[in-house]
C-alpha atoms as a PDB file:
ATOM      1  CA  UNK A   1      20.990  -4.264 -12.400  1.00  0.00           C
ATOM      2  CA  UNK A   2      18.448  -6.983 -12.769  1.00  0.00           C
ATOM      3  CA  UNK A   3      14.855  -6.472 -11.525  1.00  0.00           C
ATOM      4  CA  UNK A   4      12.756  -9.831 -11.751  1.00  0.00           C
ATOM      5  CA  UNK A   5       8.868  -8.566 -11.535  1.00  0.00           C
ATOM      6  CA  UNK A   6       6.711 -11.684 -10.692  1.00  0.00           C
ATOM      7  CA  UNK A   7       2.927 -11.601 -10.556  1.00  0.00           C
ATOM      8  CA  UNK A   8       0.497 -13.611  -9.629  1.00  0.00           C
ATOM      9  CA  UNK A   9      -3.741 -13.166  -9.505  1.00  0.00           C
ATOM     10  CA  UNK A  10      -5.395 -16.672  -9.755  1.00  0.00           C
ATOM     11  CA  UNK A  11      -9.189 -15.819 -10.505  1.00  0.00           C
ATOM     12  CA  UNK A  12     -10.621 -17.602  -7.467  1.00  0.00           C
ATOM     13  CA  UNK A  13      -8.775 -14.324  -5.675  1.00  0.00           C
ATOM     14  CA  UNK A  14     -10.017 -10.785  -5.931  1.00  0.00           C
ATOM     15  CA  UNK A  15      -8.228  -8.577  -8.955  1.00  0.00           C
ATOM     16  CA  UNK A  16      -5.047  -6.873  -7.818  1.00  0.00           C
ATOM     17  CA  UNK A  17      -4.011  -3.906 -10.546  1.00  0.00           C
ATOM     18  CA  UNK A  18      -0.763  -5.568 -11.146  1.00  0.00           C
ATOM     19  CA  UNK A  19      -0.402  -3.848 -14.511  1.00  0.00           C
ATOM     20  CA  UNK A  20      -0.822  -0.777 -12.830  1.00  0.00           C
ATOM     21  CA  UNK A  21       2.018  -1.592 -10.337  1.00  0.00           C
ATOM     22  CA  UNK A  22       4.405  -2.428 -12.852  1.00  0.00           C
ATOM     23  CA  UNK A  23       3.481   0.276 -15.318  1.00  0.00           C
ATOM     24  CA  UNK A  24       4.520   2.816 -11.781  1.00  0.00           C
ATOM     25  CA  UNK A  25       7.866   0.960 -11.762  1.00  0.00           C
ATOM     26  CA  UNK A  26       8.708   1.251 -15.353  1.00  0.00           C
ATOM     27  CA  UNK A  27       7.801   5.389 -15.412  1.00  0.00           C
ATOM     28  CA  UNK A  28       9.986   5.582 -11.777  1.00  0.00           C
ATOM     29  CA  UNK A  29      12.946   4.121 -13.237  1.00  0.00           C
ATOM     30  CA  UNK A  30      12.923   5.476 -17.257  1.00  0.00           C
ATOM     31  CA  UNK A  31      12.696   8.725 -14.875  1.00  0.00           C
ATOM     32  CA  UNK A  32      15.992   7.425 -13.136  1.00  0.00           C
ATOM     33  CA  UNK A  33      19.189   8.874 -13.755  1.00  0.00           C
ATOM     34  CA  UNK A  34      20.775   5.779 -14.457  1.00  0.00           C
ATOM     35  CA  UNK A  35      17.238   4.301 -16.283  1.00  0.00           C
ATOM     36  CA  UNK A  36      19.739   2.800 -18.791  1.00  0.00           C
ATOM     37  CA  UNK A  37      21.173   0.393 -16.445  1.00  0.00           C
ATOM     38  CA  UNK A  38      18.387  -1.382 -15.152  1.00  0.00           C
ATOM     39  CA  UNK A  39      16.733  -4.316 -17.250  1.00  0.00           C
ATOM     40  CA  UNK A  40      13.173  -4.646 -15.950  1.00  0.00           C
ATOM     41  CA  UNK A  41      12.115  -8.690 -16.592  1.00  0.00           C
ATOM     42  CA  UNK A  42       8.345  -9.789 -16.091  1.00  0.00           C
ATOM     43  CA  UNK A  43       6.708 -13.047 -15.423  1.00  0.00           C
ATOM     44  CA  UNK A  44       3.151 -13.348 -15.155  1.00  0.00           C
ATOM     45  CA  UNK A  45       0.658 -15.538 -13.378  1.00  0.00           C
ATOM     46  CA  UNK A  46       4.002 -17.461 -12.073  1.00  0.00           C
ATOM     47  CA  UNK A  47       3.233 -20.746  -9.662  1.00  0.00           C
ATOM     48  CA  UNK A  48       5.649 -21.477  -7.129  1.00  0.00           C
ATOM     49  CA  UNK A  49       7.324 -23.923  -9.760  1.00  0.00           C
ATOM     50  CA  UNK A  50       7.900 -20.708 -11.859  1.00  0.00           C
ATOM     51  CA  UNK A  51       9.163 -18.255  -9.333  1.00  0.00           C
ATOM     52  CA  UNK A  52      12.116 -20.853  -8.373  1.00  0.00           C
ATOM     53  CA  UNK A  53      13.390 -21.153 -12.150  1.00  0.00           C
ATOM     54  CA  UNK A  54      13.133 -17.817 -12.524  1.00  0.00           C
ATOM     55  CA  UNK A  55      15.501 -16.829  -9.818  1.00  0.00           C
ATOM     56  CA  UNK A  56      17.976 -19.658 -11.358  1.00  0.00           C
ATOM     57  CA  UNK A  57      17.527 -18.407 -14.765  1.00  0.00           C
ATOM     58  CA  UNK A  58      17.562 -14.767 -14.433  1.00  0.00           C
ATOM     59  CA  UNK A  59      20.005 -14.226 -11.354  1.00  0.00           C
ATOM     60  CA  UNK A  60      18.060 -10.971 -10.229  1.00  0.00           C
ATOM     61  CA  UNK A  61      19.963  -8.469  -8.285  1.00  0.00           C
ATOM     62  CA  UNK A  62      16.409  -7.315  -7.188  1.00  0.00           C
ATOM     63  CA  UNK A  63      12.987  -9.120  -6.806  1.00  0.00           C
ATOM     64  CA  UNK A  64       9.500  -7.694  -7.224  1.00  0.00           C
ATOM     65  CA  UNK A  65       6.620  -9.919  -6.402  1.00  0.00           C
ATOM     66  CA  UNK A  66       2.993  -8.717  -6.614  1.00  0.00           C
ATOM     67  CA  UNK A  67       0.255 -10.981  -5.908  1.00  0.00           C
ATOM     68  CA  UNK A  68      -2.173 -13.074  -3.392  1.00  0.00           C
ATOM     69  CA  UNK A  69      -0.726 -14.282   0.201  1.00  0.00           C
ATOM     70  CA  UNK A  70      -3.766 -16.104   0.993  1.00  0.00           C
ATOM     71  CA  UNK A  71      -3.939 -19.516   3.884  1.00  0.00           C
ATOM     72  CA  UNK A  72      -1.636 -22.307   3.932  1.00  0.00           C
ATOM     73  CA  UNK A  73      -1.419 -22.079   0.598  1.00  0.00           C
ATOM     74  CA  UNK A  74      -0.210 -18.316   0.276  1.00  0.00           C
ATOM     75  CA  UNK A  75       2.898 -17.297  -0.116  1.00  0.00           C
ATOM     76  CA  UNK A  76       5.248 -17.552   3.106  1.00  0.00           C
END
């Protein structure tokens, strides 16, 4: 199973702890039972440009995004 993690924390926005988040989701599933089928793929600081190609390049079965929904120009 594919998990896509996608993060995003432009500096005019306050700091999230994003790697924080996703070190939490890589101990949860190495403590999985089946830990050896999930492959856990990150993209940082991704624009909305970057989050499209990577859900047509990776095919995720599963998306994680962390980041800023801020305004009209947040995320929707």
């Amino acid at each position: 199973m594919k998990i896509l993690f996608l993060a995003a924390n432009p500096q005019s926005t306050s700091r999230l702890k994003l790697d924080t988040e996703l070190r939490e989701i890589e101990e949860a599933l190495k403590l999985s039972r089946q830990s050896n089928e999930f492959e856990l793929i990150q993209k940082w600081d991704v624009r909305p440009r970057d989050f499209r190609r990577a859900l047509l390049k990776y095919e995720p079965d599963i998306v994680h995004f962390s980041g800023h929904g801020e305004g009209k120009t947040g995320l929707v």
